[in-house]
C-alpha atoms as a PDB file:
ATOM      1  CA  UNK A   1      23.208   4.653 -35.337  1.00  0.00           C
ATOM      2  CA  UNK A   2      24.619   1.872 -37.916  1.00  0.00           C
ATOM      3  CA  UNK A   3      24.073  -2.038 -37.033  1.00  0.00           C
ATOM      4  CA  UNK A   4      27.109  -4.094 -37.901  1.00  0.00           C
ATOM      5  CA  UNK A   5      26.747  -7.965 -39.217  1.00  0.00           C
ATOM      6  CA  UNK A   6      28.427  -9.058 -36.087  1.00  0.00           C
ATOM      7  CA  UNK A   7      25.013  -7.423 -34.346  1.00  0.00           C
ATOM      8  CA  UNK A   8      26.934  -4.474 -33.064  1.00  0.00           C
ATOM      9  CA  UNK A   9      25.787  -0.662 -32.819  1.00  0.00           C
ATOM     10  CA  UNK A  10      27.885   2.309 -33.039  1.00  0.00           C
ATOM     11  CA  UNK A  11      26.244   5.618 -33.133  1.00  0.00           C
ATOM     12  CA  UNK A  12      24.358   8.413 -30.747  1.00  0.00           C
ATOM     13  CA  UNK A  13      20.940   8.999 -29.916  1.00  0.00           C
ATOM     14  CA  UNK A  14      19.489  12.774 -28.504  1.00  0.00           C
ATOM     15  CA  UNK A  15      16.018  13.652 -28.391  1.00  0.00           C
ATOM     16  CA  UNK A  16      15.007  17.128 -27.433  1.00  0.00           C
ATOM     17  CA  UNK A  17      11.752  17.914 -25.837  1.00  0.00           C
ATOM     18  CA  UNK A  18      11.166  21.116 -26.740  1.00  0.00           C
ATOM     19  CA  UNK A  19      11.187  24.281 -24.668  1.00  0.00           C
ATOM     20  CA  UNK A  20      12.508  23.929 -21.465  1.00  0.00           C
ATOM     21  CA  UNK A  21      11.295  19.979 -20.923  1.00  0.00           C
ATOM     22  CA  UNK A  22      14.877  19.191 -21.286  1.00  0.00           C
ATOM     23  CA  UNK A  23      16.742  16.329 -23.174  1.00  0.00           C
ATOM     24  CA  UNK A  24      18.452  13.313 -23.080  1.00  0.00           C
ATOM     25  CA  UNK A  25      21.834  11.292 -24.715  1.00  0.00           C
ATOM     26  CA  UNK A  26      22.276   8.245 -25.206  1.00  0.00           C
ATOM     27  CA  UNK A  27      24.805   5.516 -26.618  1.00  0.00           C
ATOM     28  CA  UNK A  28      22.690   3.196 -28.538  1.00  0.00           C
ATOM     29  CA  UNK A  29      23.360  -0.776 -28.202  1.00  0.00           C
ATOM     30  CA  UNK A  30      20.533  -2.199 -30.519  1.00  0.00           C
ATOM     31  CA  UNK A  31      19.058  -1.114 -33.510  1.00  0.00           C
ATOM     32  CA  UNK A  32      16.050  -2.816 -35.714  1.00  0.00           C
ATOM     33  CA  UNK A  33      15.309  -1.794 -39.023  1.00  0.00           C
ATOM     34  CA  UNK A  34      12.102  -3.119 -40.736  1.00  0.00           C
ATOM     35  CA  UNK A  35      11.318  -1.212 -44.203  1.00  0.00           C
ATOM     36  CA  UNK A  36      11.410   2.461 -43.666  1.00  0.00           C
ATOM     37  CA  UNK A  37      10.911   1.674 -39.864  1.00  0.00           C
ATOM     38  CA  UNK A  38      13.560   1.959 -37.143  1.00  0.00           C
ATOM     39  CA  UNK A  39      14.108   1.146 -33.175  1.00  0.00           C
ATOM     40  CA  UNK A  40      16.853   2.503 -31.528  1.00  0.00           C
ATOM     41  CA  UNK A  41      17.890   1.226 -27.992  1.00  0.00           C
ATOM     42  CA  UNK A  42      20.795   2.150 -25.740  1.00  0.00           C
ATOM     43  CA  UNK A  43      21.905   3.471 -22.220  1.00  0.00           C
ATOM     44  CA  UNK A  44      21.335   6.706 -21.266  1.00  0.00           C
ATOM     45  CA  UNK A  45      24.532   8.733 -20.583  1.00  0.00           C
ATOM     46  CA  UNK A  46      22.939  12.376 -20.151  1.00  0.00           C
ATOM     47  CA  UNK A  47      19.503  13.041 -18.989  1.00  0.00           C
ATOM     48  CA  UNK A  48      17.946  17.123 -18.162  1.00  0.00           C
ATOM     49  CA  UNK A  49      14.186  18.088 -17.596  1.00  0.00           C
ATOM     50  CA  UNK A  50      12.063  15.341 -17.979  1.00  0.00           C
ATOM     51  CA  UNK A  51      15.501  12.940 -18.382  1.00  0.00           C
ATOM     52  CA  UNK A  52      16.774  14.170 -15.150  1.00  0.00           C
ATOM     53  CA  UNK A  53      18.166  11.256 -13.256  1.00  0.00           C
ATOM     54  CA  UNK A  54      18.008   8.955 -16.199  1.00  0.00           C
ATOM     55  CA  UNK A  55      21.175   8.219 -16.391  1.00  0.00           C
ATOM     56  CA  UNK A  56      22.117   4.411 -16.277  1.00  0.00           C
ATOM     57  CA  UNK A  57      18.539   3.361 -17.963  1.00  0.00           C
ATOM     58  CA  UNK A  58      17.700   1.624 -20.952  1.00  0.00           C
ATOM     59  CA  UNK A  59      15.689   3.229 -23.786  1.00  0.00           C
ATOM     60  CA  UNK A  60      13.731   2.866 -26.731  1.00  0.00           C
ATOM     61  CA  UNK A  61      12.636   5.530 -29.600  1.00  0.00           C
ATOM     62  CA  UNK A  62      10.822   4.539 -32.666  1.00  0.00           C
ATOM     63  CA  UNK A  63      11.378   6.465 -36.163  1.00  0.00           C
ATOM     64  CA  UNK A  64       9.782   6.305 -39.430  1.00  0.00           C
ATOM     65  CA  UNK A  65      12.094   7.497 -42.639  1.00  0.00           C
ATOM     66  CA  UNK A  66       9.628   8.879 -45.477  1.00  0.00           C
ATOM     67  CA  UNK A  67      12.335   9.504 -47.603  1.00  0.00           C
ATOM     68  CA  UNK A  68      14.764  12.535 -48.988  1.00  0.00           C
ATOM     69  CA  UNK A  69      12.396  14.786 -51.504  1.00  0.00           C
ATOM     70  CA  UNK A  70      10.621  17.542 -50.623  1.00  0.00           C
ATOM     71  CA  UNK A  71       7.294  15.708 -52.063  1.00  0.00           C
ATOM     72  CA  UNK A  72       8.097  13.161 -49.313  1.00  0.00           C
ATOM     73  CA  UNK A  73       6.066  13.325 -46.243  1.00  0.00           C
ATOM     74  CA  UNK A  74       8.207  14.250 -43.327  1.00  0.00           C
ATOM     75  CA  UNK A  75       9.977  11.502 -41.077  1.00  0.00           C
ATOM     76  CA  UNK A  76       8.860  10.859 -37.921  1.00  0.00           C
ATOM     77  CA  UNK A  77       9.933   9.949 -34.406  1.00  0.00           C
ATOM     78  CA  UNK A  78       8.018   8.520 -31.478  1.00  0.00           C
ATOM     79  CA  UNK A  79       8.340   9.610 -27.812  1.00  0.00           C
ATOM     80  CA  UNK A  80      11.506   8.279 -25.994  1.00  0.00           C
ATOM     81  CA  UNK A  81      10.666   5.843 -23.469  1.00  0.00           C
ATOM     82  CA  UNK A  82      13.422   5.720 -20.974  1.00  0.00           C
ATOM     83  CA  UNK A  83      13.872   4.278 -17.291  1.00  0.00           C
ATOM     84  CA  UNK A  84      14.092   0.868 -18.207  1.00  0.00           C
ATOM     85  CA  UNK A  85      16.499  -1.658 -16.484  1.00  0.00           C
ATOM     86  CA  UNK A  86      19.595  -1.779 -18.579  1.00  0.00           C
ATOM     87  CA  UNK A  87      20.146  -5.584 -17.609  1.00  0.00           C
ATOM     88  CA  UNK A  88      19.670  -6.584 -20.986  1.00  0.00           C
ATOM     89  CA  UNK A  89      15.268  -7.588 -20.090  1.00  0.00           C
ATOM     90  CA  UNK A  90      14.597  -5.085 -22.722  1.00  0.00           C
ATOM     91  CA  UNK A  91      15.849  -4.092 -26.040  1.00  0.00           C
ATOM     92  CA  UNK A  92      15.281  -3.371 -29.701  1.00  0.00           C
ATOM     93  CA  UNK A  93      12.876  -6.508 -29.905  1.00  0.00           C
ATOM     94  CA  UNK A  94      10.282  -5.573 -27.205  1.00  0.00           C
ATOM     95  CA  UNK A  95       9.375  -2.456 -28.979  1.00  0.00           C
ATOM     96  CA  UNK A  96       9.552  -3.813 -32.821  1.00  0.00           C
ATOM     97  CA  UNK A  97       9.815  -1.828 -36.216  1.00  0.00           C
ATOM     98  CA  UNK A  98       6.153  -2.305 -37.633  1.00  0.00           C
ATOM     99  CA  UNK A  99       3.998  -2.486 -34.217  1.00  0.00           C
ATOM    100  CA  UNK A 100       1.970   0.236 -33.290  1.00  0.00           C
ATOM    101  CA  UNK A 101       3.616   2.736 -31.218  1.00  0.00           C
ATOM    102  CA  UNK A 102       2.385   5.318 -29.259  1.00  0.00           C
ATOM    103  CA  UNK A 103       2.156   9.038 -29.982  1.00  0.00           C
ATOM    104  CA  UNK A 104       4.130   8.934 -33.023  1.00  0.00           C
ATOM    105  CA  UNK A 105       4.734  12.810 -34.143  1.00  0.00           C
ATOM    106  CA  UNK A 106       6.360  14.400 -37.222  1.00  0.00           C
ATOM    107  CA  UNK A 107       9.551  15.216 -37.005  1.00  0.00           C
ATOM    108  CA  UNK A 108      11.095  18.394 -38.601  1.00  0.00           C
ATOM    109  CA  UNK A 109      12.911  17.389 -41.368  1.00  0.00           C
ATOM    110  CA  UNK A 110      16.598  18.578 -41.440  1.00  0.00           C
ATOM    111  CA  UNK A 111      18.986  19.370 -44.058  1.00  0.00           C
END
């Protein structure tokens, strides 16, 4: 996702369970970047497996960017958190870059 000045967010967001847990897509609508640290919020627009009949809901993933080398430890992501009212009560700010979050995994890095 990219923020714009005017506070703005343009972009896509999928996370992939693994196996056959399913998936979910998402249009993002906020985005915080602190350091290396990211949150990226939006509405759900395609939910399967564990996302099934998320459609409509607000959510929020945390990742961490450890950089581009190979020497570089690999980024990571956070669970998705998903099924939150999308009536604005939540975004980018109730789930801040920085703050502990929980279960945050490694995430394959990609080329």
């Amino acid at each position: 996702a990219d923020a714009f000045a005017d506070g703005s967010v343009k972009g896509q967001m999928q996370d992939a369970f693994g196996a056959q847990a399913g998936r979910y897509h998402g249009t993002p609508t906020c985005l915080e970047v602190v350091g290396n640290q990211a949150i990226v919020g939006g509405i759900v627009t395609q939910g399967s497996g564990f996302a099934g009949g998320a459609e409509g809901t607000f959510f929020l993933t945390s990742v961490v960017d450890h950089g581009t080398s190979a020497n570089d430890a690999p980024d990571q992501i956070s669970f998705s958190f998903w099924g939150f009212p999308a009536d604005g009560s939540v975004d980018c700010t109730t789930f801040p870059p920085g703050a502990s979050h929980p279960t945050t995994l490694p995430k394959a890095r990609s080329s």
